[in-house]
Protein backbone atom coordinates (compact mmCIF):
# COMPACT_ATOMS: atom_id res chain seq x y z
CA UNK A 1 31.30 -6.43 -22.90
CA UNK A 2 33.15 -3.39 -24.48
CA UNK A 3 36.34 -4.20 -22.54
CA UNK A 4 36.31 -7.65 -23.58
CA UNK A 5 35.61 -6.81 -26.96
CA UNK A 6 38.71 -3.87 -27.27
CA UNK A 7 41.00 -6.37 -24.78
CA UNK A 8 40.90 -9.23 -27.59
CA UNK A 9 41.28 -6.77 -30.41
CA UNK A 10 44.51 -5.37 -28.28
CA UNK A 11 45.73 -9.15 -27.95
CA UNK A 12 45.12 -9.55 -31.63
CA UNK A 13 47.18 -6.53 -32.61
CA UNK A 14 49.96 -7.39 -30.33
CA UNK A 15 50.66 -10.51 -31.51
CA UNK A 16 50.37 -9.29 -34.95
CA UNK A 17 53.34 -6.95 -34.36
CA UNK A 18 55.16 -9.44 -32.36
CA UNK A 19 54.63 -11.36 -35.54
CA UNK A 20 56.67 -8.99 -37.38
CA UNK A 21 59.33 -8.05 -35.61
CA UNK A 22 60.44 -11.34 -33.77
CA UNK A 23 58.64 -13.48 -35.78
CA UNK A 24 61.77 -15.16 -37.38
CA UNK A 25 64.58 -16.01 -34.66
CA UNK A 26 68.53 -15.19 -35.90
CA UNK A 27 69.55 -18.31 -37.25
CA UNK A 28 73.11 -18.83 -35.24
CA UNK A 29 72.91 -22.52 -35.99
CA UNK A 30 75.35 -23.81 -37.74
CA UNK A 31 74.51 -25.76 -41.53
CA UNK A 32 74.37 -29.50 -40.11
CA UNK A 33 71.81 -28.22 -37.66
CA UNK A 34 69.86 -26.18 -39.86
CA UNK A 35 69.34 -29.17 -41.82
CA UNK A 36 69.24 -31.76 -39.35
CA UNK A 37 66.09 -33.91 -38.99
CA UNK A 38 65.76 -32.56 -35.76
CA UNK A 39 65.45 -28.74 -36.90
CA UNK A 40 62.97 -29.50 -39.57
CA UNK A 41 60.87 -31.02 -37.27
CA UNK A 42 60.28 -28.21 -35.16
CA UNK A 43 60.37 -25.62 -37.53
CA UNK A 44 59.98 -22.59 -34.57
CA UNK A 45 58.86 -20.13 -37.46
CA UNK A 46 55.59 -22.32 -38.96
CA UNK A 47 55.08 -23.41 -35.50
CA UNK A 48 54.30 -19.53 -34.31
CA UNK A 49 53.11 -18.58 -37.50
CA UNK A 50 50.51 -21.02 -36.66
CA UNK A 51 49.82 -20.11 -33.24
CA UNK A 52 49.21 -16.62 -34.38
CA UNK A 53 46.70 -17.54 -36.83
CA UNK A 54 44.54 -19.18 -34.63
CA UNK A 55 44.33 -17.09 -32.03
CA UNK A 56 43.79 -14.08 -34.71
CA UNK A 57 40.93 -16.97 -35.89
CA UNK A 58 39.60 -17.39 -32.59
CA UNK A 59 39.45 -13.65 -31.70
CA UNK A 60 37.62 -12.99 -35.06
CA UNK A 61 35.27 -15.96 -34.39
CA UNK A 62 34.60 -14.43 -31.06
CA UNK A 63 33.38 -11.26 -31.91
CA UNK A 64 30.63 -12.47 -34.41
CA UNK A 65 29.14 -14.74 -31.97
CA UNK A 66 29.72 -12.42 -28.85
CA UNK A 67 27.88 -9.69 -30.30
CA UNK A 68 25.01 -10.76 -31.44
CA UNK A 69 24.50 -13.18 -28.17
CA UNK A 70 24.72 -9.97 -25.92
CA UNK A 71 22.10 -8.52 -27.73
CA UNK A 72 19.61 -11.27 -27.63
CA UNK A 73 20.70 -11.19 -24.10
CA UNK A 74 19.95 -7.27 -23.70
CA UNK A 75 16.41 -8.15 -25.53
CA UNK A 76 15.06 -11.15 -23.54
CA UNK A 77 15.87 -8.82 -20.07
CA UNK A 78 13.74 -5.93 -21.57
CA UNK A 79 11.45 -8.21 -22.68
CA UNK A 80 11.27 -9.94 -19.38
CA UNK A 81 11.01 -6.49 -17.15
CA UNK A 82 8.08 -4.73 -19.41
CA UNK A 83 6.14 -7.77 -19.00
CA UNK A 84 6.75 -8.09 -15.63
CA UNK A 85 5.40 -4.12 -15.58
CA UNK A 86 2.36 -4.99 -17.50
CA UNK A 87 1.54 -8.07 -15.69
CA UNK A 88 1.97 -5.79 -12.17
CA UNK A 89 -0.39 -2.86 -13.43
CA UNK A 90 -3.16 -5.57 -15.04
CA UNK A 91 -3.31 -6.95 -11.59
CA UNK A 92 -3.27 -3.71 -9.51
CA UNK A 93 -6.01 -1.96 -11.79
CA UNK A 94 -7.87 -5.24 -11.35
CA UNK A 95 -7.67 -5.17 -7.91
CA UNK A 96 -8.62 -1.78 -7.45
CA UNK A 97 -11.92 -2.78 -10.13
CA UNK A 98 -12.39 -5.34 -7.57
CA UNK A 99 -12.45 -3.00 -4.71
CA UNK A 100 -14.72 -0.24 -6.10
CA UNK A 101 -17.20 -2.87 -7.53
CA UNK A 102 -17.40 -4.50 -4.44
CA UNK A 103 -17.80 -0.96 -2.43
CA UNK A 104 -20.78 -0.13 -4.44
CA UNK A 105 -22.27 -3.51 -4.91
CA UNK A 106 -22.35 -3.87 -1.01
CA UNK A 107 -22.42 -0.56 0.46
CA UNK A 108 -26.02 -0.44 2.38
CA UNK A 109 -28.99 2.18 1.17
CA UNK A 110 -28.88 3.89 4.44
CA UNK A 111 -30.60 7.32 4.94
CA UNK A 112 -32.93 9.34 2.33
CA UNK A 113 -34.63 12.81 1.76
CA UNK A 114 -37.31 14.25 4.11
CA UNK A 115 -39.11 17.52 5.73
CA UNK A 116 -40.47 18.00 9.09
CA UNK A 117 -41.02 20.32 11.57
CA UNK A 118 -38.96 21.15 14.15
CA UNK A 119 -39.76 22.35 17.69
CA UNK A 120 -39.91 25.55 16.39
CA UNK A 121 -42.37 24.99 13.79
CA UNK A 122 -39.95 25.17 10.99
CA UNK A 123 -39.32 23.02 8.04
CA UNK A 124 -36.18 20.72 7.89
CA UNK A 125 -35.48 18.20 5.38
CA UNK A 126 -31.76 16.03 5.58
CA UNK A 127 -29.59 19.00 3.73
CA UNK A 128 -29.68 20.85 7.39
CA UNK A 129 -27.89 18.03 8.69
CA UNK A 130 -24.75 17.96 6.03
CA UNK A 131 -21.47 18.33 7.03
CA UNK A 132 -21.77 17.22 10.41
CA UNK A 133 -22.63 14.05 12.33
CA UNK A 134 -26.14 13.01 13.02
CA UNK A 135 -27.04 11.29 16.00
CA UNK A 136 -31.01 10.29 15.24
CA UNK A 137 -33.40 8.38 17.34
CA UNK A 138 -36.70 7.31 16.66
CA UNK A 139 -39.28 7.82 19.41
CA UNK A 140 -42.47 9.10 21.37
CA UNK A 141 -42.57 10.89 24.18
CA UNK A 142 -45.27 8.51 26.17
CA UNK A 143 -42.57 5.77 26.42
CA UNK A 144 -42.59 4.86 30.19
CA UNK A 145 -38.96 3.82 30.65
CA UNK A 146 -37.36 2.80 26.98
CA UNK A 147 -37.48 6.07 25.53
CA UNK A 148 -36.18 8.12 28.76
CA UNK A 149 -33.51 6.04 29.00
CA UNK A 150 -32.59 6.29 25.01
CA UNK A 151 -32.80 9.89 25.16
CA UNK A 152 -30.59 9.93 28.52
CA UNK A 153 -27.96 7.80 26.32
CA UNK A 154 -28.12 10.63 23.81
CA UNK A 155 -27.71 13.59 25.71
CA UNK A 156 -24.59 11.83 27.27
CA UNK A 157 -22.81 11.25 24.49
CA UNK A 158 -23.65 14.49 22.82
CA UNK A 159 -22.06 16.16 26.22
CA UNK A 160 -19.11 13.53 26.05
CA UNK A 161 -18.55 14.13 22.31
CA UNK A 162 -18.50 18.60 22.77
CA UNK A 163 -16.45 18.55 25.60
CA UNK A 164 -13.43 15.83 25.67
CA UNK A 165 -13.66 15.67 21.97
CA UNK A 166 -14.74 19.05 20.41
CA UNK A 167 -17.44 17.44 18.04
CA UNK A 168 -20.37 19.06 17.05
CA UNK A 169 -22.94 16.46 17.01
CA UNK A 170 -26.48 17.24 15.74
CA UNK A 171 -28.91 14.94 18.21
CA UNK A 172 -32.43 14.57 16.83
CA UNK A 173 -35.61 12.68 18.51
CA UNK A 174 -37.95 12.02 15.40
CA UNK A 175 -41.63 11.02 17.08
CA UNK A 176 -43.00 7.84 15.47
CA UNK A 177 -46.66 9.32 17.58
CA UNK A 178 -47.31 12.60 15.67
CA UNK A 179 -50.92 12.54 16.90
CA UNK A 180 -50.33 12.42 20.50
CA UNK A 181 -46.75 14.27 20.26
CA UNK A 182 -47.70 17.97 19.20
CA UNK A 183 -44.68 20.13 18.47
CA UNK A 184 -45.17 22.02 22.06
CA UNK A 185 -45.38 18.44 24.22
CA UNK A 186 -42.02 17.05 22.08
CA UNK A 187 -40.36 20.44 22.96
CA UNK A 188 -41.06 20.15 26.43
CA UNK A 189 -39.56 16.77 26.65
CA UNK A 190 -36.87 17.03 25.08
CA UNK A 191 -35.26 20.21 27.11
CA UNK A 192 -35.70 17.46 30.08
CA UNK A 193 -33.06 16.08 29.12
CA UNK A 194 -30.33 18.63 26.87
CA UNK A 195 -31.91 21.78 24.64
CA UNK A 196 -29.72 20.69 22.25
CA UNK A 197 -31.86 18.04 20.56
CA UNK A 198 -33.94 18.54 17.64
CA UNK A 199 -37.17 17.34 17.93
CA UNK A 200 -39.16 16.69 14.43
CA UNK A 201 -42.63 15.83 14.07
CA UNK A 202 -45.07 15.81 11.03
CA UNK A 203 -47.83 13.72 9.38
CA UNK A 204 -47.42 9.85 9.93
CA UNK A 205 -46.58 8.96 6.30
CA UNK A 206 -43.76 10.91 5.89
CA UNK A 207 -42.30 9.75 9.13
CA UNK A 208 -42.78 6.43 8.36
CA UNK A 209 -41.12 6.71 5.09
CA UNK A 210 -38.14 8.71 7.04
CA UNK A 211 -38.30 5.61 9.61
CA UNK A 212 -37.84 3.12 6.69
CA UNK A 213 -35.05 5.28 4.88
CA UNK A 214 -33.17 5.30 7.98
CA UNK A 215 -33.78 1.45 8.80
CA UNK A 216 -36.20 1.96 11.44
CA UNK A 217 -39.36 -0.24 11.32
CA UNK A 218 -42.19 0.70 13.33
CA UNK A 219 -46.08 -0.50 13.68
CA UNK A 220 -49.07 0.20 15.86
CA UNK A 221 -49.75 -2.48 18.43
CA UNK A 222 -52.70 -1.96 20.82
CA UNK A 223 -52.65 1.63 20.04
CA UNK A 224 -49.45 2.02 20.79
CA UNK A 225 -46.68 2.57 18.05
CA UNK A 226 -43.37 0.62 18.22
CA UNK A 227 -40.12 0.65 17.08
CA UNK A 228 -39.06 -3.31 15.66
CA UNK A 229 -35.32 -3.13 15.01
């Protein structure tokens, strides 16, 4: 825009000063010319006097309406790219409300506080257990062939997980038959099968609790207790 603007006020100038210095030709002609119907209609001199001030008009005209058009232009841009911005950030913030409304609404209640007793005899509750992964089944030892086999599953993929992956796992057997389970009988069991699982025992209402925290559903059939997943 600023070239056009300085190029017209250079043509405007130059004609200007062609204007006065060559704006009236040597008059060689003779009188009878001069004054000839033919010369006066032509008249060279009004002729570029005119052309001069309409271009001087048009350049003059130009600039008023150039101006202020390129700015309107210059505005409705900046107007079009902030709200363009604000349109982009209203509907990335409100997908990302979205996403972290929908994360909480629907994100399960899995898992809860608790204390038991270990093989050992010692108390344990769920902050032992932070900071690693937990790899928990529920249980009794008196199972004839489920529960071998579930505890077989676990001590495989506890050995699959520390060797080709370097993972520490924490495997725990929680007893769902505290009265028949005693904390010597569970740790007996369990080193059948890999040392490295915790057993936990303790009274029936705070296992069942655990079992329900964890989504784990058990009842007594027949005197027999049950897992129902």
């Amino acid at each position: 825009m600023r070239f056009l603007f300085s190029s017209l006020r250079h043509q405007s100038s130059f004609y200007s000063a062609f204007r006065k210095r060559f704006g009236h030709y040597p008059r060689s002609q003779s009188r009878g010319y001069a004054g000839s119907q033919d010369y006066k209609n032509r008249r060279p001199d009004s002729q570029l006097h005119a052309i001069d001030d309409q271009l001087e008009s048009e350049s003059q005209s130009w600039q008023y309406f150039t101006i202020p058009a390129a700015l309107l232009v210059a505005a409705g841009v900046g107007l079009a790219i902030h709200y363009n911005d604000e349109r982009r950030s209203i509907k990335k913030g409100s997908q990302q409300g979205t996403t972290s409304r929908r994360n909480t609404v629907n994100r399960p209640a899995f898992g809860g506080p608790f204390t038991l007793l270990d093989t050992e005899n010692h108390l344990v509750n769920e902050r032992d257990f932070l900071g690693d992964w937990t790899l928990m089944y529920f249980g009794y030892t008196s199972s004839p062939d489920v529960g071998p086999e579930e505890v077989q599953k676990m001590a495989k993929a506890n050995q699959i997980l520390d060797t080709k992956y370097n993972m520490k796992v924490n495997p725990v057997f929680v007893t769902i038959d505290p009265q028949r389970d005693t904390i010597s009988q569970l740790k007996a069991y369990l080193q059948e099968f890999d040392p490295r699982i915790i057993g936990l025992t303790g009274p029936i209402n705070s296992i069942r609790q655990m079992a329900h925290e964890y989504a784990s559903f058990l009842r007594k059939l027949k005197k027999m207790v049950r897992i129902i997943s």
